[in-house]
Protein backbone atom coordinates (compact mmCIF):
# COMPACT_ATOMS: atom_id res chain seq x y z
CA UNK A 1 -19.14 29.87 16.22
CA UNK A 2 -21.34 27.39 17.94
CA UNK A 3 -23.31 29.71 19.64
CA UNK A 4 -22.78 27.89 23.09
CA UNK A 5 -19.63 30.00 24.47
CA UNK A 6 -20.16 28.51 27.97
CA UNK A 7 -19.66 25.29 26.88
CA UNK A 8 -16.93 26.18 24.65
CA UNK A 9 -14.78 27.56 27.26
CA UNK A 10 -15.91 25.00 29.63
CA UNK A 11 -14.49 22.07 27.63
CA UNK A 12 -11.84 24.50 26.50
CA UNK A 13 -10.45 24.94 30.39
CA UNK A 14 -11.34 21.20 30.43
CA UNK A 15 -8.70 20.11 28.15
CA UNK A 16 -6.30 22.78 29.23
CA UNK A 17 -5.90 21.37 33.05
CA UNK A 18 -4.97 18.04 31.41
CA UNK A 19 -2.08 19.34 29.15
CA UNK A 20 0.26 19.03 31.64
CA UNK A 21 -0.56 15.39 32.66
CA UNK A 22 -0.73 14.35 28.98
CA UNK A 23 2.92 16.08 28.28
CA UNK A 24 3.91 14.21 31.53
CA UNK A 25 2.59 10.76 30.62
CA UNK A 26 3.67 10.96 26.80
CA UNK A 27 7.14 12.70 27.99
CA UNK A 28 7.58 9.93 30.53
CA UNK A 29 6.62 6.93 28.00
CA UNK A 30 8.64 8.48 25.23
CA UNK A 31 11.88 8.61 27.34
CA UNK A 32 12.03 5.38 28.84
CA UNK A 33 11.44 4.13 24.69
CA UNK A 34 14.57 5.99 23.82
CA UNK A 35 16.16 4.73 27.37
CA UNK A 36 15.19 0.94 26.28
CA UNK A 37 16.32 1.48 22.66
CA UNK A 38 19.90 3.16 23.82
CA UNK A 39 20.76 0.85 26.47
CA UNK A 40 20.08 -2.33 23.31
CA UNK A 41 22.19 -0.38 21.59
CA UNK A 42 25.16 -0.14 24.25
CA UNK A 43 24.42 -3.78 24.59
CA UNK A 44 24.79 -4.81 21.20
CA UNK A 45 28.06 -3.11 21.07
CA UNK A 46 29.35 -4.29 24.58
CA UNK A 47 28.80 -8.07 22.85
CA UNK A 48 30.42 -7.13 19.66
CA UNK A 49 33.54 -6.53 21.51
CA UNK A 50 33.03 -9.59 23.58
CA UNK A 51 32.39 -11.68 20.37
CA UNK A 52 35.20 -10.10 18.96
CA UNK A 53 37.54 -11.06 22.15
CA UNK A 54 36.67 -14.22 22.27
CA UNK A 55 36.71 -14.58 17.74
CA UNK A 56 40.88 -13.50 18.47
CA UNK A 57 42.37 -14.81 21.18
CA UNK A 58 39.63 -15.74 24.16
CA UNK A 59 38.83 -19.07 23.06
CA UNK A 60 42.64 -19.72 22.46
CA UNK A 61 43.64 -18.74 26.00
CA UNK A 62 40.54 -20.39 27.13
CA UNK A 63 42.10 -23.84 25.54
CA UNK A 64 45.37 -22.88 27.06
CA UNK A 65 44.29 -22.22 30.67
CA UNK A 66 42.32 -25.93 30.30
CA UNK A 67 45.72 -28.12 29.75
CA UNK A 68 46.39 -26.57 33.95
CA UNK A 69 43.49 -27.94 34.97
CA UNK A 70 43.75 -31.60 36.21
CA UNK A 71 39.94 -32.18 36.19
CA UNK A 72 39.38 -31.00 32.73
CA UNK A 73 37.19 -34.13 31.76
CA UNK A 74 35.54 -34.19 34.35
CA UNK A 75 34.69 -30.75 33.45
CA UNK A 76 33.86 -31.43 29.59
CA UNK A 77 31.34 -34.06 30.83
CA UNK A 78 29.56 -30.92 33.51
CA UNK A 79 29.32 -28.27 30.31
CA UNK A 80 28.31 -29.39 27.82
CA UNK A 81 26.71 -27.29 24.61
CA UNK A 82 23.16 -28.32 25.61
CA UNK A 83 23.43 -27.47 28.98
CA UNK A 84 25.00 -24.57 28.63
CA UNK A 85 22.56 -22.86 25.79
CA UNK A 86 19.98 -23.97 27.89
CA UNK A 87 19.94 -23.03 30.97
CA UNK A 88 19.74 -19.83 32.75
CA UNK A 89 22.34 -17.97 34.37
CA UNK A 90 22.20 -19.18 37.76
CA UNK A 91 21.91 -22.51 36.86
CA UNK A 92 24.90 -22.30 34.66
CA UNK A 93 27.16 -20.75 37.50
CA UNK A 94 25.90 -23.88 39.52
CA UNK A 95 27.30 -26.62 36.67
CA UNK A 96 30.60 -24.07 36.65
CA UNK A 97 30.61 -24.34 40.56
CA UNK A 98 30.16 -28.47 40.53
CA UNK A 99 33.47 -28.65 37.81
CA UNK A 100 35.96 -28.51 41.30
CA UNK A 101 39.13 -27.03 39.01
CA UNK A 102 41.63 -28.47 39.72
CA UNK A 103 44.66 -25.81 38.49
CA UNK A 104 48.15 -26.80 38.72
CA UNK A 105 50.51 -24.39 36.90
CA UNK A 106 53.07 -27.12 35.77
CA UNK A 107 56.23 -24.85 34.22
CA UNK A 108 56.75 -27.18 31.58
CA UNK A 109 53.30 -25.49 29.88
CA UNK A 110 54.37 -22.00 30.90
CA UNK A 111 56.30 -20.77 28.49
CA UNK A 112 53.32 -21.88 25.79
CA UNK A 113 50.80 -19.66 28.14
CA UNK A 114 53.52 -16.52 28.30
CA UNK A 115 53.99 -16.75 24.65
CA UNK A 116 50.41 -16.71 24.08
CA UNK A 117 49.89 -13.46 27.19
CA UNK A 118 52.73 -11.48 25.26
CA UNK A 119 50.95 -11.89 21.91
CA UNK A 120 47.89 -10.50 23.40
CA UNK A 121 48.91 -8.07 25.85
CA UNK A 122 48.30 -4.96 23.14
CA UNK A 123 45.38 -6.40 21.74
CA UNK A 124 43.52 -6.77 25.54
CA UNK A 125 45.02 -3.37 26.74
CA UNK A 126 43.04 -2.00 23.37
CA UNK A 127 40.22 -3.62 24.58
CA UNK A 128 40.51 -1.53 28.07
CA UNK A 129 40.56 1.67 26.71
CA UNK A 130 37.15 0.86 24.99
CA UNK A 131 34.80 2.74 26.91
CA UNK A 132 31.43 0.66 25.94
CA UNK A 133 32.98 -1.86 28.16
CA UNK A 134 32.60 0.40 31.23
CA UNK A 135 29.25 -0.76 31.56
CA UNK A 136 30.32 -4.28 31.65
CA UNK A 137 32.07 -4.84 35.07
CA UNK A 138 32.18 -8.78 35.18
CA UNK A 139 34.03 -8.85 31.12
CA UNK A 140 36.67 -5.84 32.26
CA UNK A 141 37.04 -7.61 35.81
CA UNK A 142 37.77 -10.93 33.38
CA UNK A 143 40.43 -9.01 31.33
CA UNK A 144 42.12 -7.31 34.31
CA UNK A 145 42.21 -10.71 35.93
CA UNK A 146 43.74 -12.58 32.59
CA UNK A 147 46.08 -9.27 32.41
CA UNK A 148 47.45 -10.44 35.44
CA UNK A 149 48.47 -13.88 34.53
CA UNK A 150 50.67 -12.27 31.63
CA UNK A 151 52.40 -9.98 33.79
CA UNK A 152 52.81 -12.65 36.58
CA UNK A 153 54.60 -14.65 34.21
CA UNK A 154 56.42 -11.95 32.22
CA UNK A 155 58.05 -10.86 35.95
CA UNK A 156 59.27 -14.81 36.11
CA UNK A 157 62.83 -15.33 34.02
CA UNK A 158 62.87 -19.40 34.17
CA UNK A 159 59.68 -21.52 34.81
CA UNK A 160 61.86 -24.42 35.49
CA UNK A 161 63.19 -23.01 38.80
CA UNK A 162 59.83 -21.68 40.18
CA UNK A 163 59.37 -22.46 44.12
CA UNK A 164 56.65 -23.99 45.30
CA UNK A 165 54.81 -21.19 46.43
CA UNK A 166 55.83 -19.62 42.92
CA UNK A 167 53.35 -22.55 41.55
CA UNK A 168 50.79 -22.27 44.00
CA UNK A 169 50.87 -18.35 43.77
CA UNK A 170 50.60 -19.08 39.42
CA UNK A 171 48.30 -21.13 40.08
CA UNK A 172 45.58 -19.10 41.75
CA UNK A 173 45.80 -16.68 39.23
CA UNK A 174 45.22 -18.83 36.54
CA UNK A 175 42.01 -20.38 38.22
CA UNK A 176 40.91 -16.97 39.01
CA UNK A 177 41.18 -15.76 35.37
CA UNK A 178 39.75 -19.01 34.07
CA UNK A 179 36.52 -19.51 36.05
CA UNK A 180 36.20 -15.85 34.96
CA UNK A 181 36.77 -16.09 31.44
CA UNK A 182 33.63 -19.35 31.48
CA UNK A 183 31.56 -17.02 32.99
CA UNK A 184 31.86 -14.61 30.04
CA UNK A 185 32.35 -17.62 27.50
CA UNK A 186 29.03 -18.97 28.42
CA UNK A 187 27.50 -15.79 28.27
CA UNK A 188 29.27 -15.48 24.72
CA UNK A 189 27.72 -18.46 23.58
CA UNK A 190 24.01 -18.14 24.45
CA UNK A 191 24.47 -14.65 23.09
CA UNK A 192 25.33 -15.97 19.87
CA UNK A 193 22.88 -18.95 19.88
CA UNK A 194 20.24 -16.35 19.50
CA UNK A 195 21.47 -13.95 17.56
CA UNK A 196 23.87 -14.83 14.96
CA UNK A 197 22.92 -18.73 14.77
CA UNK A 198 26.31 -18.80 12.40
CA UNK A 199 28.94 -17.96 14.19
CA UNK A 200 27.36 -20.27 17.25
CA UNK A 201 27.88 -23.06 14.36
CA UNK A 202 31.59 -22.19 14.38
CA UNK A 203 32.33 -20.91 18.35
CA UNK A 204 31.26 -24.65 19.24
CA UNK A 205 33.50 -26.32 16.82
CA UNK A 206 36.31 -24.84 18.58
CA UNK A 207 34.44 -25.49 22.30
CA UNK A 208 37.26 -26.47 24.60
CA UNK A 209 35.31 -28.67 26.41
CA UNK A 210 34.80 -31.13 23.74
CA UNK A 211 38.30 -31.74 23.95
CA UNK A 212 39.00 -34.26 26.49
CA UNK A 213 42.84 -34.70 26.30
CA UNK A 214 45.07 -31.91 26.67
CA UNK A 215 49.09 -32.16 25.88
């Protein structure tokens, strides 16, 4: 057809030998795309449920686990909304770190905090079972460790007659499952702050650190 086979079949050959590095680079490009593009969509769900966690009952508990904590102003004046939103990750574990909880689990507030576990215990065993959240180690570790508290208090008859070491032993738990559920509350928040701008409007109105007095 154009009367030059040599160079026909020389260019020919040419593009031939570079087929299989052009499938390579465009295969390689094309499936780290759809990698990027699934793994926004497993995110995207993973904070749905979060959102939705924390929408039902995490800010709640969150509020509830604060009236144990003896340094609670202290800790409303460390995280605050601006800092918080703000600030990147490791710089917001610092502020959580400088807070020195202070958790005391006085049995005259139990029964309010067990109430509060039982009502929530099927709802956060639901929340198990979802398998997006497999991804998410720090949010299940969170649950598992608020879990706890409920079933260390359902296994207690009468919070008036706890021992001491009863207290202490509450105690830990509840700081353990608190600085845990900040962690994820924070994350909650600067999720929303750039996402869904309206529902940040209405997670800080019910921030339990602008409440500086507990009963």
């Amino acid at each position: 057809m154009f009367h030059d086979a040599k160079t026909t079949v020389f260019y020919m050959l040419q593009d031939l030998a570079f087929v299989p590095i052009s499938v390579l680079l465009v295969s390689l490009i094309i499936n780290r795309l759809l990698n990027i593009m699934e793994m926004r969509k497993k995110l995207k769900k993973i904070n749905v449920i979060i959102s939705t966690f924390f929408i039902e009952s995490g800010t709640e508990m969150l509020l509830e686990f604060s009236k144990f904590n003896k340094n609670h102003l202290n800790c409303c004046n460390i995280l605050t909304i601006n800092d918080i939103t703000n600030k990147k990750e490791s710089e917001i574990k610092k502020l959580i770190n400088e807070c020195k909880f202070e958790m005391y689990a006085d049995p005259e507030k139990l029964q309010s905090l067990a109430k509060l576990m039982a009502d929530n215990k099927t709802f956060m065993i639901n929340m198990l079972e979802n398998s997006n959240l497999l991804e998410h180690d720090s949010f299940t570790d969170m649950i598992w460790a608020v879990f706890h508290v409920g079933d260390e208090l359902r296994s207690r008859d009468r919070f008036s007659s706890l021992s001491e070491d009863d207290i202490t032993h509450i105690s830990s738990d509840i700081l353990r499952a608190y600085t845990a559920m900040i962690s994820e509350w924070v994350n909650y928040l600067k999720y929303l702050h750039k996402e869904y701008p309206f529902l940040y409007a209405l997670a800080i109105k019910k921030n339990p650190f602008c409440i500086n007095e507990l009963n």
